[in-house]
Protein backbone atom coordinates (compact mmCIF):
# COMPACT_ATOMS: atom_id res chain seq x y z
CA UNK A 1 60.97 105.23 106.51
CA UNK A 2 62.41 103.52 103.67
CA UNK A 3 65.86 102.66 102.68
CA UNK A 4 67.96 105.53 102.41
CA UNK A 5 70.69 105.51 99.26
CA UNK A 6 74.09 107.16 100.28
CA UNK A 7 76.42 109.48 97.54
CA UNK A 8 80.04 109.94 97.32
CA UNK A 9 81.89 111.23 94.30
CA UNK A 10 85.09 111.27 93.57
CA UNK A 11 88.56 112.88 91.55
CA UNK A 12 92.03 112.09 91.50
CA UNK A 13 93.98 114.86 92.06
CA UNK A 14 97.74 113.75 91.38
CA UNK A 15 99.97 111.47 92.56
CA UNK A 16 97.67 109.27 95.24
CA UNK A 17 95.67 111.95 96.43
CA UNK A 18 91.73 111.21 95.48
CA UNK A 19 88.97 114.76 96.60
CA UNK A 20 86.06 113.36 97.72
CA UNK A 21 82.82 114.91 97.87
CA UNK A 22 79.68 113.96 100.28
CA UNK A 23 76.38 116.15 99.88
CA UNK A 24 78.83 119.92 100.43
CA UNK A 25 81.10 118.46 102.29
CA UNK A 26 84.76 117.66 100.94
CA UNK A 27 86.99 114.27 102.16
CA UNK A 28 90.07 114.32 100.53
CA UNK A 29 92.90 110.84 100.97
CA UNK A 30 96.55 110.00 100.13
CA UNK A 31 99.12 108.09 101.58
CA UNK A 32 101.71 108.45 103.64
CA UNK A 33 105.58 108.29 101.71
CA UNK A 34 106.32 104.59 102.96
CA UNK A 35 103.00 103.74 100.70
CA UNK A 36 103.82 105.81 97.68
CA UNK A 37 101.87 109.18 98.59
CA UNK A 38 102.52 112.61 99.54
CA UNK A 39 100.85 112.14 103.27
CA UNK A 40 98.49 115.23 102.50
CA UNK A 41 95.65 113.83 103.76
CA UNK A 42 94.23 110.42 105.48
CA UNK A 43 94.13 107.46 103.98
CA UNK A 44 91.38 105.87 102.55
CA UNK A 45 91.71 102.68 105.65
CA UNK A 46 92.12 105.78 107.94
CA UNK A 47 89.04 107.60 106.93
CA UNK A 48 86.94 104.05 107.11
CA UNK A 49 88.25 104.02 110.98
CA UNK A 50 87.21 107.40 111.66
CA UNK A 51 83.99 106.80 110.02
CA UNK A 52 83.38 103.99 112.94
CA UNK A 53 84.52 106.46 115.49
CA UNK A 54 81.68 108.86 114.78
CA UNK A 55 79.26 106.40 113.85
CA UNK A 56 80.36 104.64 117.47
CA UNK A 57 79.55 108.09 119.45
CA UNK A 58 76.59 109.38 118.12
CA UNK A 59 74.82 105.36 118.40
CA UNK A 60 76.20 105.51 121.71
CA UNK A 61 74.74 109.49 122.46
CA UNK A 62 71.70 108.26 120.48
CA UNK A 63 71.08 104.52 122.70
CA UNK A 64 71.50 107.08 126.03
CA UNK A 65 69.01 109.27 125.22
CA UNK A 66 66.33 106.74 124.77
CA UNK A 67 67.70 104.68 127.70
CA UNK A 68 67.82 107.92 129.70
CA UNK A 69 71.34 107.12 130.61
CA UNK A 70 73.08 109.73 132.95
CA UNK A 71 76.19 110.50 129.95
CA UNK A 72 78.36 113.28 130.43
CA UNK A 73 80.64 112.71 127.45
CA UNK A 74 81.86 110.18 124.95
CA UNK A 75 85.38 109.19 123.94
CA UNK A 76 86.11 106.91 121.17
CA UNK A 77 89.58 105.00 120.19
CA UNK A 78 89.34 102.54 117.02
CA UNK A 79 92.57 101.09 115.69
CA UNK A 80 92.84 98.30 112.82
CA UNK A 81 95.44 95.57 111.78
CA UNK A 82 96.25 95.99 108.01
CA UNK A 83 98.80 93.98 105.86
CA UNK A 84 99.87 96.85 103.39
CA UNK A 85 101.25 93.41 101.10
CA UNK A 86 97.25 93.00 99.95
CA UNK A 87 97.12 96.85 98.69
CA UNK A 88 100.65 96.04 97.14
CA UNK A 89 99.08 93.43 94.56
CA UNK A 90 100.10 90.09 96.86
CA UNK A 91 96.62 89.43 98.01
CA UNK A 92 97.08 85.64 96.95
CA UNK A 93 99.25 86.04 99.87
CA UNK A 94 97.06 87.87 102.55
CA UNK A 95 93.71 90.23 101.61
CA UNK A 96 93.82 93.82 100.98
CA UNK A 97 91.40 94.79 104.12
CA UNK A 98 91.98 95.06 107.63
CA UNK A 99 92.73 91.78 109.61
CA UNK A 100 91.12 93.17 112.84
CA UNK A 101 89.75 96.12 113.81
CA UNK A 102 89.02 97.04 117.93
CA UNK A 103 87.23 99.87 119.64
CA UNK A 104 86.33 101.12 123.15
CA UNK A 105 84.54 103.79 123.77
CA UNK A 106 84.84 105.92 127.29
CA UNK A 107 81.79 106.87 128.85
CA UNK A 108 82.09 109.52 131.31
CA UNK A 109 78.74 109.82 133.57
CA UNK A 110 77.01 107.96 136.51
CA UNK A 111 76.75 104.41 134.90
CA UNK A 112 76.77 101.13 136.81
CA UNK A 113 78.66 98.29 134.98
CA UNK A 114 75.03 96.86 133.91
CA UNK A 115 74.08 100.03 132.27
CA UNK A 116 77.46 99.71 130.42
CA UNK A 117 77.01 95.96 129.00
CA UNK A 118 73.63 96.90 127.80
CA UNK A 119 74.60 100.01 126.03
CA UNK A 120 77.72 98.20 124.37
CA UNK A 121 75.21 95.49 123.08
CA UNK A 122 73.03 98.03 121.62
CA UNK A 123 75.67 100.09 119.59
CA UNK A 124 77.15 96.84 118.17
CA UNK A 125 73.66 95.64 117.16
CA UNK A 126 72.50 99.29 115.83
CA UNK A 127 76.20 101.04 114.67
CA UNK A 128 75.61 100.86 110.76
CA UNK A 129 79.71 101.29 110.03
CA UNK A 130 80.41 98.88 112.64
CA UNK A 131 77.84 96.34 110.94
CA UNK A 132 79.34 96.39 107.63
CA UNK A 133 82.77 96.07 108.86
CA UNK A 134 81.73 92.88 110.35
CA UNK A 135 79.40 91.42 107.93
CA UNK A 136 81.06 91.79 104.57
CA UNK A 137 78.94 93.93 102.46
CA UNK A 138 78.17 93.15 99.50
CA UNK A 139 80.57 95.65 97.10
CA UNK A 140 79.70 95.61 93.66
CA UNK A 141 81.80 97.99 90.76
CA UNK A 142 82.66 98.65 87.09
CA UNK A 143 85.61 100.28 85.24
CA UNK A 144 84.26 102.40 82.03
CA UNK A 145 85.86 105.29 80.13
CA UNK A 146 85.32 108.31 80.82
């Protein structure tokens, strides 16, 4: 298999509320008041974090599966450190993107603690959000009019 190329598209829809669209699917994002939005939906920091909590589960649901690992269910909690002073224009004071971000993730099932290391190590090596939070991705953009 070859590489794969991702879409998203995009429209502002008033005040800081941006309608997303990914193959049918629609995302929509704003901010909450104390960031200048209308809190009508996620925001775009938020989405990013629940993007890692479903990539997290299904590499985890995939890596059991082919490890034949006894899982009964999967929980997931991701939280992230964010100075909102970046987003506010003083990034010469600290950057726009999250400072941290953390996750565990609960497996319920028959697992011994060795079974538990291994299957960490694999989702960190083989979770694709998790990888390009933590190897800066190369982000590349233009401005054009419309």
């Amino acid at each position: 298999m070859g590489v794969l190329t991702f879409r998203a598209s995009g429209e502002w829809a008033g005040g800081l509320r941006v309608d997303a669209k990914v193959r049918h699917f629609s995302l929509s994002f704003d901010e909450p008041p104390s960031l200048g939005g209308k809190d009508s939906a996620p925001n775009p920091v938020e989405g990013l974090l629940a993007s890692l909590v479903g990539c997290l589960g299904i590499v985890t649901v995939v890596v059991a599966r082919e490890k034949n690992l006894p899982v009964e269910g999967v929980s997931i909690e991701v939280e992230g450190d964010l100075d909102p002073r970046g987003f506010m224009g003083q990034y010469d004071v600290v950057r726009p993107g999250f400072l941290a971000v953390r996750f565990v993730v609960k497996v319920r099932g028959k697992l011994s603690s060795d079974d538990l290391a291994a299957l960490l190590k694999e989702v960190e090596k083989r979770c694709p959000v998790s990888d390009v939070l933590s190897n800066g991705t190369r982000v590349e953009g233009k401005i054009e009019s419309a």
